[in-house]
C-alpha atoms as a PDB file:
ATOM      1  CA  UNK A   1     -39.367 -94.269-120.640  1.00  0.00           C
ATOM      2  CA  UNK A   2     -37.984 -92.719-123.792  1.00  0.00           C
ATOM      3  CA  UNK A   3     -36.204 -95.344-126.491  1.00  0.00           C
ATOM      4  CA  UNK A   4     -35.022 -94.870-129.844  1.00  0.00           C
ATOM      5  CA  UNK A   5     -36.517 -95.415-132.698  1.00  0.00           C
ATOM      6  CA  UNK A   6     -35.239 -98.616-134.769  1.00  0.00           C
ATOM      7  CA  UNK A   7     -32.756 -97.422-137.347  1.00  0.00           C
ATOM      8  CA  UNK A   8     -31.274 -94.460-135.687  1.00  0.00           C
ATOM      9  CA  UNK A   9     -28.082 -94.099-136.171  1.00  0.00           C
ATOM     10  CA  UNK A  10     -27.859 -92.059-132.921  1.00  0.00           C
ATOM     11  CA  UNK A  11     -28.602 -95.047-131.010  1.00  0.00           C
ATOM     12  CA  UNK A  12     -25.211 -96.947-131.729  1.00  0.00           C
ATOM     13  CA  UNK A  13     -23.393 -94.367-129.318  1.00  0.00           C
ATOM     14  CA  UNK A  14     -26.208 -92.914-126.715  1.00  0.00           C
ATOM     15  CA  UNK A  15     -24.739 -94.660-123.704  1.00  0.00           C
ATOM     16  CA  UNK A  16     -22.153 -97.485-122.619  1.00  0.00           C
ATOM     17  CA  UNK A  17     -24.314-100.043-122.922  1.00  0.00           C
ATOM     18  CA  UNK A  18     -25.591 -98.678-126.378  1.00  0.00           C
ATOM     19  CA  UNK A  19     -22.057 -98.797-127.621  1.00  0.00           C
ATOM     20  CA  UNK A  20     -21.276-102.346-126.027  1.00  0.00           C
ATOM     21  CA  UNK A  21     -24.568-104.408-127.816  1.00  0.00           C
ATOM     22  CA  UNK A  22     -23.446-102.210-131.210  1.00  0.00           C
ATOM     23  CA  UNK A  23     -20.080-103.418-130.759  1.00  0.00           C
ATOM     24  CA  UNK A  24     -21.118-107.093-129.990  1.00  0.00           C
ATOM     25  CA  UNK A  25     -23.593-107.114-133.022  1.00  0.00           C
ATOM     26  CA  UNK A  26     -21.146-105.091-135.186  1.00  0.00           C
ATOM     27  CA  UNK A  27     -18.578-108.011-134.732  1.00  0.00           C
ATOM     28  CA  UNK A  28     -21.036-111.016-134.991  1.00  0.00           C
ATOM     29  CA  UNK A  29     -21.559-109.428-138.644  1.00  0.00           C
ATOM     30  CA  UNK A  30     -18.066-109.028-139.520  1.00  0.00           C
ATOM     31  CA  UNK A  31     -17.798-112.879-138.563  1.00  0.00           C
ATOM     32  CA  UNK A  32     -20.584-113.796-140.565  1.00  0.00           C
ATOM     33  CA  UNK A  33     -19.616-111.425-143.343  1.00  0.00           C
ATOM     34  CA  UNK A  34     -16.365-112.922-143.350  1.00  0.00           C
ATOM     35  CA  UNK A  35     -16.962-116.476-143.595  1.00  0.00           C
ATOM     36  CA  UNK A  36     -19.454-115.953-146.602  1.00  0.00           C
ATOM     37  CA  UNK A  37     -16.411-114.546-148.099  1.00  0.00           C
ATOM     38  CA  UNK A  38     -14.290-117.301-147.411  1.00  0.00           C
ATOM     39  CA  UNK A  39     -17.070-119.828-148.363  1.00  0.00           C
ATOM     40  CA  UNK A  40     -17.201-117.931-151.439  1.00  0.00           C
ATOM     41  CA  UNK A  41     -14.084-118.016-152.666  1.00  0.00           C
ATOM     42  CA  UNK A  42     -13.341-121.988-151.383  1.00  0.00           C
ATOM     43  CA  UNK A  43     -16.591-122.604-153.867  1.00  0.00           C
ATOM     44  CA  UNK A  44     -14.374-120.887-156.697  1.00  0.00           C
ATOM     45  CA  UNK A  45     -11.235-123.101-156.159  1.00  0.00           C
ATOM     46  CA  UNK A  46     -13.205-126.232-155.814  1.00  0.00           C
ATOM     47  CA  UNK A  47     -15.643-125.304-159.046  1.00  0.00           C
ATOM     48  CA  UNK A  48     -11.868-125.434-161.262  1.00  0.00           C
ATOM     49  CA  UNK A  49     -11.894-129.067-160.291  1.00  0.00           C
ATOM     50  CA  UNK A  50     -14.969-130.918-162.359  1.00  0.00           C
ATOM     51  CA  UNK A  51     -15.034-133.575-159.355  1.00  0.00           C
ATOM     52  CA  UNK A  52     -15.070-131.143-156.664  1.00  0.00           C
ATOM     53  CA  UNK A  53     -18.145-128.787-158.245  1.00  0.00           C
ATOM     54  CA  UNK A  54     -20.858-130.484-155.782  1.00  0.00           C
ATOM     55  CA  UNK A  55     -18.700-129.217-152.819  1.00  0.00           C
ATOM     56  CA  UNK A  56     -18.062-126.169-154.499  1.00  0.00           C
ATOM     57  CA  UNK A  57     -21.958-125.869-155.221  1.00  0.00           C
ATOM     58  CA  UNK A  58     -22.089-126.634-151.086  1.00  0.00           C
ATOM     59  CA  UNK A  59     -20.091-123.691-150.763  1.00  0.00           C
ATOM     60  CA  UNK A  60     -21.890-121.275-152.591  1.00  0.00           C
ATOM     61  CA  UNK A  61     -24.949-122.481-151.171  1.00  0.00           C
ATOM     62  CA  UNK A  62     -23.622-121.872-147.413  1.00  0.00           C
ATOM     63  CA  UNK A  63     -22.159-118.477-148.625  1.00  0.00           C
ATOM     64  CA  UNK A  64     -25.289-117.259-150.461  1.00  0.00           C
ATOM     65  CA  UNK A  65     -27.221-118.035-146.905  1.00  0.00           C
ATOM     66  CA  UNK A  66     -23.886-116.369-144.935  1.00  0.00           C
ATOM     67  CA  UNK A  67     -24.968-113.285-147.364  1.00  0.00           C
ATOM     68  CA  UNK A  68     -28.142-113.064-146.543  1.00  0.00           C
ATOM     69  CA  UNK A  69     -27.747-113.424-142.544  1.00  0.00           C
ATOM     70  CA  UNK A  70     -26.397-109.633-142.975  1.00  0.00           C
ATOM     71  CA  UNK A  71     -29.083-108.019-142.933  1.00  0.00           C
ATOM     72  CA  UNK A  72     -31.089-109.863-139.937  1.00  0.00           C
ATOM     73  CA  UNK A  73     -27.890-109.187-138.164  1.00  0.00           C
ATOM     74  CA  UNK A  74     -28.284-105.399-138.489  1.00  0.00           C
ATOM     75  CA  UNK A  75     -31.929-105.635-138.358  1.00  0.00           C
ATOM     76  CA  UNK A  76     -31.783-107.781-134.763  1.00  0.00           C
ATOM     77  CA  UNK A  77     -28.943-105.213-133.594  1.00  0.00           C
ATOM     78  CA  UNK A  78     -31.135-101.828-134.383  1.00  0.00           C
ATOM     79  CA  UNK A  79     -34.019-104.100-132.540  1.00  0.00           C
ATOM     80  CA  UNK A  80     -32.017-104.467-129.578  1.00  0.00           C
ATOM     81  CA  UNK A  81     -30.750-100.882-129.399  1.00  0.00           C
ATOM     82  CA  UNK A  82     -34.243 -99.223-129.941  1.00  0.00           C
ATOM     83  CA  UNK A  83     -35.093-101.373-127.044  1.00  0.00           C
ATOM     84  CA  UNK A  84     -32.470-100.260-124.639  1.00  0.00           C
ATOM     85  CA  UNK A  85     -33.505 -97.045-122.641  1.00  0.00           C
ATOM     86  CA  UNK A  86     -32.148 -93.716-123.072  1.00  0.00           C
ATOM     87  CA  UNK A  87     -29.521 -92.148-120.068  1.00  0.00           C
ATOM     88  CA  UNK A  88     -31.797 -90.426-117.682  1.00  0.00           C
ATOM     89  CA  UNK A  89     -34.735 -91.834-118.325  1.00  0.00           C
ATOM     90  CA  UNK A  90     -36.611 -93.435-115.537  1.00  0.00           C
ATOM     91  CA  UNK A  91     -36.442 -97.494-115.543  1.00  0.00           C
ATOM     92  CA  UNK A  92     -39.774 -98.114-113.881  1.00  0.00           C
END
């Protein structure tokens, strides 16, 4: 049975169900991608308030950790696709 290798870019579009699990993963790290963002910039707008800087601190903790979820994300998704067989190829 014939696979991908992890990190191909051909392997986000070689079948249907290649293009679904890219698409699921793809918006899993928008999600996460987002909400470091957002945890980011709430971390500012509490750090201009001296009694609000631990919770701003918080923020930037949960957003530096939002950050670095990224790249597992891609890394688990390129996982999954190199694991998914190729059309045509036998499933035995």
């Amino acid at each position: 049975m014939t696979r991908t290798a992890v990190f191909d870019p051909r392997s986000a579009t070689a079948s249907s169900q290649h293009r679904e699990v890219y698409g699921r993963y793809q918006r899993i790290y928008t999600v996460v991608e987002f909400a470091a963002a957002l945890a980011f910039v709430v971390g500012s707008v509490l750090f201009f308030f001296p009694s609000q800087q631990t919770p701003g601190t918080w923020f930037f903790l949960v957003g530096s950790v939002l950050f670095a979820a990224r790249p597992t994300v891609r890394v688990l998704r390129d996982y999954h696709l190199a694991r998914i067989p190729l059309p045509g190829d036998a499933t035995s």
